[in-house]
Protein backbone atom coordinates (compact mmCIF):
# COMPACT_ATOMS: atom_id res chain seq x y z
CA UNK A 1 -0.30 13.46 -11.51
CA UNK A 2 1.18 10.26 -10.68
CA UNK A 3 0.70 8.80 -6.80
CA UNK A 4 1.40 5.39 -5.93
CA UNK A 5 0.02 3.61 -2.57
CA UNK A 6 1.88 0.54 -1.66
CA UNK A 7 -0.99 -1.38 0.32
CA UNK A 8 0.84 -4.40 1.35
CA UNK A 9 3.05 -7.55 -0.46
CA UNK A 10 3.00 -7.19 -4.03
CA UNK A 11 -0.40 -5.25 -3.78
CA UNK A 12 0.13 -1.35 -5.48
CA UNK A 13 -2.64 1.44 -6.31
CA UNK A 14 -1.59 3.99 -9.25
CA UNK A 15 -3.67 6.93 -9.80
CA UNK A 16 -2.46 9.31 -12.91
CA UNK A 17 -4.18 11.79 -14.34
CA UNK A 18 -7.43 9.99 -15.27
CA UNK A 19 -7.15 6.60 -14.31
CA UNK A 20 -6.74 4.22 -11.47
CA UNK A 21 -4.79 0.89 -11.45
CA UNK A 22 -4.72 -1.62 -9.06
CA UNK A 23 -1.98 -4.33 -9.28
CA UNK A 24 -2.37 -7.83 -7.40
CA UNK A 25 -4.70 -6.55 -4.40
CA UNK A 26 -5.78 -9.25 -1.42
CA UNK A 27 -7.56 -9.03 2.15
CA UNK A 28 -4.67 -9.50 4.14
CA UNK A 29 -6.44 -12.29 5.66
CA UNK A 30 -5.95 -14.08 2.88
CA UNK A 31 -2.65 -15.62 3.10
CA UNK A 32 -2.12 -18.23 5.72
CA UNK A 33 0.52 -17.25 8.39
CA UNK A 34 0.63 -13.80 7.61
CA UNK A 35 -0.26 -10.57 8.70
CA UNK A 36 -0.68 -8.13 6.18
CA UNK A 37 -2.67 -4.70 7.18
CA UNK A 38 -3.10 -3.06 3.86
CA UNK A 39 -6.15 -1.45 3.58
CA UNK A 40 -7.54 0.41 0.27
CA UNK A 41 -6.69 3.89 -0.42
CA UNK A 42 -9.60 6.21 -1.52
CA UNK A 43 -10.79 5.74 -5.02
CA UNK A 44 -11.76 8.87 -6.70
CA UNK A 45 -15.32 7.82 -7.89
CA UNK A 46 -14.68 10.63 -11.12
CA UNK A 47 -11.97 8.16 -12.36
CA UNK A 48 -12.33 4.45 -13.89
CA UNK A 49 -10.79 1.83 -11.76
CA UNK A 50 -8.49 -1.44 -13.50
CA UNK A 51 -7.92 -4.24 -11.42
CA UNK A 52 -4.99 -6.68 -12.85
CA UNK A 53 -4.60 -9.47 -11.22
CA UNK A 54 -0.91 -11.20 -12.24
CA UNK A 55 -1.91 -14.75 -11.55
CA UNK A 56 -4.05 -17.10 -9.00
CA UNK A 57 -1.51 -17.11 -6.07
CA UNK A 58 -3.51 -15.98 -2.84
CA UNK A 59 -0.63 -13.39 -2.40
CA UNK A 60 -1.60 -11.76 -5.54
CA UNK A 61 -5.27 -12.41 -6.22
CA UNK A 62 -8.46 -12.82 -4.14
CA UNK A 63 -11.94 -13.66 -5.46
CA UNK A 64 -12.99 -10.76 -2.84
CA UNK A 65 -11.44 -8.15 -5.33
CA UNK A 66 -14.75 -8.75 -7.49
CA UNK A 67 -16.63 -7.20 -5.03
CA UNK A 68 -15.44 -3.64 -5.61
CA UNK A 69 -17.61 -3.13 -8.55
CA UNK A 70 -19.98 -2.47 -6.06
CA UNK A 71 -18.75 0.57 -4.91
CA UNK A 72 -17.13 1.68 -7.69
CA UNK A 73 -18.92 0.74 -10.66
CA UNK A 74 -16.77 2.32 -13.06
CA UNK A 75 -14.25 -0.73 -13.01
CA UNK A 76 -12.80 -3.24 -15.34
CA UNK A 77 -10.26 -6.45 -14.19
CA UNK A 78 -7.72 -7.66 -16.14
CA UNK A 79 -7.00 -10.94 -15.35
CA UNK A 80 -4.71 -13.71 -16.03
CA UNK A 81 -6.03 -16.77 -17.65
CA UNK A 82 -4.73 -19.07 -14.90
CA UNK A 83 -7.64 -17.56 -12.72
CA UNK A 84 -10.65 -19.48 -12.79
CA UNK A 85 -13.74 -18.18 -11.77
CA UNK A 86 -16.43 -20.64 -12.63
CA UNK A 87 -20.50 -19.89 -11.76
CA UNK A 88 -20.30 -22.18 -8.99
CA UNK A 89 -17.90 -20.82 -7.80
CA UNK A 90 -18.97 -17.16 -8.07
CA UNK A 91 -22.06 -18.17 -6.75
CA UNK A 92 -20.86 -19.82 -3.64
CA UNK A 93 -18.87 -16.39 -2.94
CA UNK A 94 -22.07 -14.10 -3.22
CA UNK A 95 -20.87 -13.19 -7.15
CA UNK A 96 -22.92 -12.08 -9.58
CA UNK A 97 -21.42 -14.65 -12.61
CA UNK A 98 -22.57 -11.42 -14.69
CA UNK A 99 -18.90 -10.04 -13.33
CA UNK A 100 -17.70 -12.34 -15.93
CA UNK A 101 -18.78 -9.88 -18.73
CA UNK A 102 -16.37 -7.20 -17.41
CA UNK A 103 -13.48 -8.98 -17.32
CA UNK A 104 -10.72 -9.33 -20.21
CA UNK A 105 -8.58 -12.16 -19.72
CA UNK A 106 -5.04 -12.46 -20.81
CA UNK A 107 -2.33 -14.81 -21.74
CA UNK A 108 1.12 -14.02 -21.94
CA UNK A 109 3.34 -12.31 -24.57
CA UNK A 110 0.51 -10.42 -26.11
CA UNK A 111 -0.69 -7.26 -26.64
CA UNK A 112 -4.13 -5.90 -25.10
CA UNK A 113 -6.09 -2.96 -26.00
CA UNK A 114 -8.85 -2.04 -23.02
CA UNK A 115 -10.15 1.83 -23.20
CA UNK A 116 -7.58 3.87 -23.54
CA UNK A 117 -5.04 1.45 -21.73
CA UNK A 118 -2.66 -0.61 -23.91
CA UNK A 119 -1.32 -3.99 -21.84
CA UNK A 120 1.80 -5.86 -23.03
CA UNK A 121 2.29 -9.15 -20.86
CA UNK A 122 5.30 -11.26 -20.54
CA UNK A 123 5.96 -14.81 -19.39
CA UNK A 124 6.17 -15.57 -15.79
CA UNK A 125 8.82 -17.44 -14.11
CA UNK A 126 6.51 -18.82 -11.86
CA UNK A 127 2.89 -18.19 -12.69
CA UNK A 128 0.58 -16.00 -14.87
CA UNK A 129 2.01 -12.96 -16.18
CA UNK A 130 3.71 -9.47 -16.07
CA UNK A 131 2.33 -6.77 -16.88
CA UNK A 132 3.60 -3.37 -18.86
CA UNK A 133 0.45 -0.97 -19.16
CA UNK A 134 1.00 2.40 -21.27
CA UNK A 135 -1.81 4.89 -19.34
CA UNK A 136 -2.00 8.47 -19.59
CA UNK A 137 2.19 8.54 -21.41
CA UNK A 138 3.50 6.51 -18.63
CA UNK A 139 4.74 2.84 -18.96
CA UNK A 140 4.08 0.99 -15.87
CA UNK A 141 5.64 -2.45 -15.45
CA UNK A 142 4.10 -4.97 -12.67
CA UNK A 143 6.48 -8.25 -12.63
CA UNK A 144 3.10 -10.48 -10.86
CA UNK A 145 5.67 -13.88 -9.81
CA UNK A 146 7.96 -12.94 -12.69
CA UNK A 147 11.60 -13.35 -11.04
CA UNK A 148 15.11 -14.83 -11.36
CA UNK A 149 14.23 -17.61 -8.48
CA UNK A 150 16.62 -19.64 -7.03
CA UNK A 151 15.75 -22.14 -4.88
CA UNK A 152 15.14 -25.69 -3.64
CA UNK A 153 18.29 -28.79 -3.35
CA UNK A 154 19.08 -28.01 -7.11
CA UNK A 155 19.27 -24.12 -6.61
CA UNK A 156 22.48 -23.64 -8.81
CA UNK A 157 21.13 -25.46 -12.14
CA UNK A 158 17.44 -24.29 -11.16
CA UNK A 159 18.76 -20.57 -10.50
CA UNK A 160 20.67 -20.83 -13.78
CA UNK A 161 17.56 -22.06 -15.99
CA UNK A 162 15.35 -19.49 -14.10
CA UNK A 163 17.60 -16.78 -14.62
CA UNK A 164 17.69 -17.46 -18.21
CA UNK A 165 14.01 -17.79 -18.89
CA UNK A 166 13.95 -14.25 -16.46
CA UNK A 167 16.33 -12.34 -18.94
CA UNK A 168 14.80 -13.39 -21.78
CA UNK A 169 11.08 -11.94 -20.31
CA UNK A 170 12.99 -8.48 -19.10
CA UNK A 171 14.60 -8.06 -21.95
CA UNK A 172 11.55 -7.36 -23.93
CA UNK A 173 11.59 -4.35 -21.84
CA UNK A 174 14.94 -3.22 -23.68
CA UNK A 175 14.52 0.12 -26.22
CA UNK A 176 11.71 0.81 -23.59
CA UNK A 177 11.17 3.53 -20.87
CA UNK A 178 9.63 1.98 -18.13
CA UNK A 179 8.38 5.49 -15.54
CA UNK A 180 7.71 3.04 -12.43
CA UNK A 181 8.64 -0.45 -11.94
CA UNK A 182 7.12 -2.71 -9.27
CA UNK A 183 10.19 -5.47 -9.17
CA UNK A 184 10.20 -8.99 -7.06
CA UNK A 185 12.64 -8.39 -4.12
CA UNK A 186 12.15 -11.65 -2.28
CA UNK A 187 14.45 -13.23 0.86
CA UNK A 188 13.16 -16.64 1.14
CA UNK A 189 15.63 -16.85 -2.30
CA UNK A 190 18.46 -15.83 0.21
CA UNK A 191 21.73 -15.46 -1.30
CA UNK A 192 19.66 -14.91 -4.40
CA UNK A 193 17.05 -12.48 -3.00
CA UNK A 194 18.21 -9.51 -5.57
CA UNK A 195 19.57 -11.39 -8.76
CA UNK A 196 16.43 -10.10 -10.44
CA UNK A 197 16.37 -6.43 -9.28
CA UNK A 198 19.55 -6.26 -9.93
CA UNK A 199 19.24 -7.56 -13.22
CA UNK A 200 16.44 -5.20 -13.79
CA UNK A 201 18.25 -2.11 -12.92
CA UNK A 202 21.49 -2.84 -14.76
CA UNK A 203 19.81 -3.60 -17.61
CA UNK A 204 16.54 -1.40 -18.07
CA UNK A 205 16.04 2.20 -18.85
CA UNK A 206 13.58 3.14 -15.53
CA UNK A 207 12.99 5.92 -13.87
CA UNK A 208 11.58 4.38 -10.13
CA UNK A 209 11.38 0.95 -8.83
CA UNK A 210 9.26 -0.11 -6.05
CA UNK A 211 10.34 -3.16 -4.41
CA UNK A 212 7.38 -5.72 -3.71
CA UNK A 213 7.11 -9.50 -2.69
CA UNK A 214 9.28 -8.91 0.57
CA UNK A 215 7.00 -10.71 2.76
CA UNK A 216 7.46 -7.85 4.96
CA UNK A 217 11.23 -7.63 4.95
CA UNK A 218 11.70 -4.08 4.58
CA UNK A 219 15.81 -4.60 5.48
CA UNK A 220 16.05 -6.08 2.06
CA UNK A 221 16.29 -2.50 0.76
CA UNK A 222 19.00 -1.04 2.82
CA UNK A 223 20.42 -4.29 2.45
CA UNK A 224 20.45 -3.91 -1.86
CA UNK A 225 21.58 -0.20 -1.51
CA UNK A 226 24.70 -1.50 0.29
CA UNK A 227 25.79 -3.06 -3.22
CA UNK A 228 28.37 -1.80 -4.49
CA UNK A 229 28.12 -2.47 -8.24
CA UNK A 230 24.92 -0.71 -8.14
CA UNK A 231 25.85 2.55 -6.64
CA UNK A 232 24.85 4.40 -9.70
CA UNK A 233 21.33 3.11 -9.91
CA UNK A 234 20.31 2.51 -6.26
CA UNK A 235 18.90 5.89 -6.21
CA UNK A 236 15.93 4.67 -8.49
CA UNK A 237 15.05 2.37 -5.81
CA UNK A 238 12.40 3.82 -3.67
CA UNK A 239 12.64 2.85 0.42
CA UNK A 240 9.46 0.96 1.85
CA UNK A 241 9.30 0.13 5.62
CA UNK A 242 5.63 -0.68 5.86
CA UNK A 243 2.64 -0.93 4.63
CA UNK A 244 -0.23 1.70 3.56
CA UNK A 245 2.17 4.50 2.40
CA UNK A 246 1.53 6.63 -0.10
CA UNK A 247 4.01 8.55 -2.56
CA UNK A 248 2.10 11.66 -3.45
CA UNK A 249 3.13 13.27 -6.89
CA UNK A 250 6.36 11.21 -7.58
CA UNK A 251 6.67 12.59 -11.37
């Protein structure tokens, strides 16, 4: 079994055989000027639930995400160090700061062990980390901010450094074979919305990628598919045109 429910943004629940993983979930009240609707999928109370969060961005973690230990107490988060969750804080937010003891933090460019789950992270290009999580024989890969940005009054000498420090993170993924990718596909960049999916599927044995981080630009898709010098791996890219969809048995 392997379904995956985009819920909204960068914001992905994979259930496999025995697990659950959910990558970067946030109310979608939770970012200012947006409107995101994704809502939870079911969660199968016979399976244990992981919560990764990438990095402390409010489009990729919210302190509300705690709360679903309490109802479904067979959970464990995986967060990125950058997140700080302090007693006050927890406190102030109706936390138990006992929460803390099921959490494993991580740093990037190292290797986790949690249950049965082994986590490599990589360096973000913005914040935080990537993830790669071997579950149940499948690698998943979640990018978090990780992305060849380009951007801002110095965009071609930024873009170049940034796409530099982006190859060097994806090609750890090299010798690798990634089942289902989650990549950045992101048009504030504009003319360099796709550098790093494109990157990523010239460059990395996958089987599916979702595109995320669209801020609700679903024409970027149809929009990447129309390049030509990627005609023989487009088909890897799966089409998204809202939120709350699910893809029911996709392997």
């Amino acid at each position: 079994m392997l379904n995956v429910t985009f819920i909204h943004h960068s914001s992905f629940m994979v259930e496999t055989d025995n697990h659950l993983l959910l990558f970067d979930y946030f109310p979608g009240e939770a970012v200012e000027n947006m409107n995101f609707h994704g809502k939870l999928p079911e969660l199968p109370s016979d399976k244990k639930l992981y919560v990764f969060a990438s990095h402390s961005h409010k489009d990729h973690f919210s302190v509300e995400v705690l709360k679903l230990q309490d109802i479904h107490p067979n959970i464990t988060f995986i967060l990125s160090k950058d997140i700080r969750l302090g007693r006050n804080y927890l406190v102030r937010n109706g936390i138990d700061p006992a929460i803390k003891s099921n959490i494993h933090w991580v740093k990037d460019v190292n290797t986790y062990h949690v249950d049965d789950l082994q986590i490599d992270t990589m360096r973000s290009t913005d914040a935080g980390v990537a993830f790669l999580v071997n579950v149940d024989g499948l690698n998943i890969f979640h990018a978090g901010d990780l992305n060849w940005w380009n951007a801002g009054d110095d965009r071609e000498l930024y873009g170049n450094l940034i796409g530099k420090a982006y190859k060097k993170e994806i090609n750890r993924l090299k010798n690798k074979h990634i089942d289902i990718a989650f990549v950045v596909l992101d048009g504030r960049v504009e003319d360099g919305y796709a550098f790093g999916m494109e990157y990523f599927l010239e460059n990395i044995d996958v089987d599916l990628v979702f595109p995320m981080h669209m801020w609700q630009q679903w024409d970027l898709i149809p929009k990447l598919k129309r390049n030509p010098r990627l005609v023989n791996v487009v088909n890897k890219v799966i089409d998204i045109d809202r939120e709350n969809i699910i893809f029911y048995n996709i392997m």
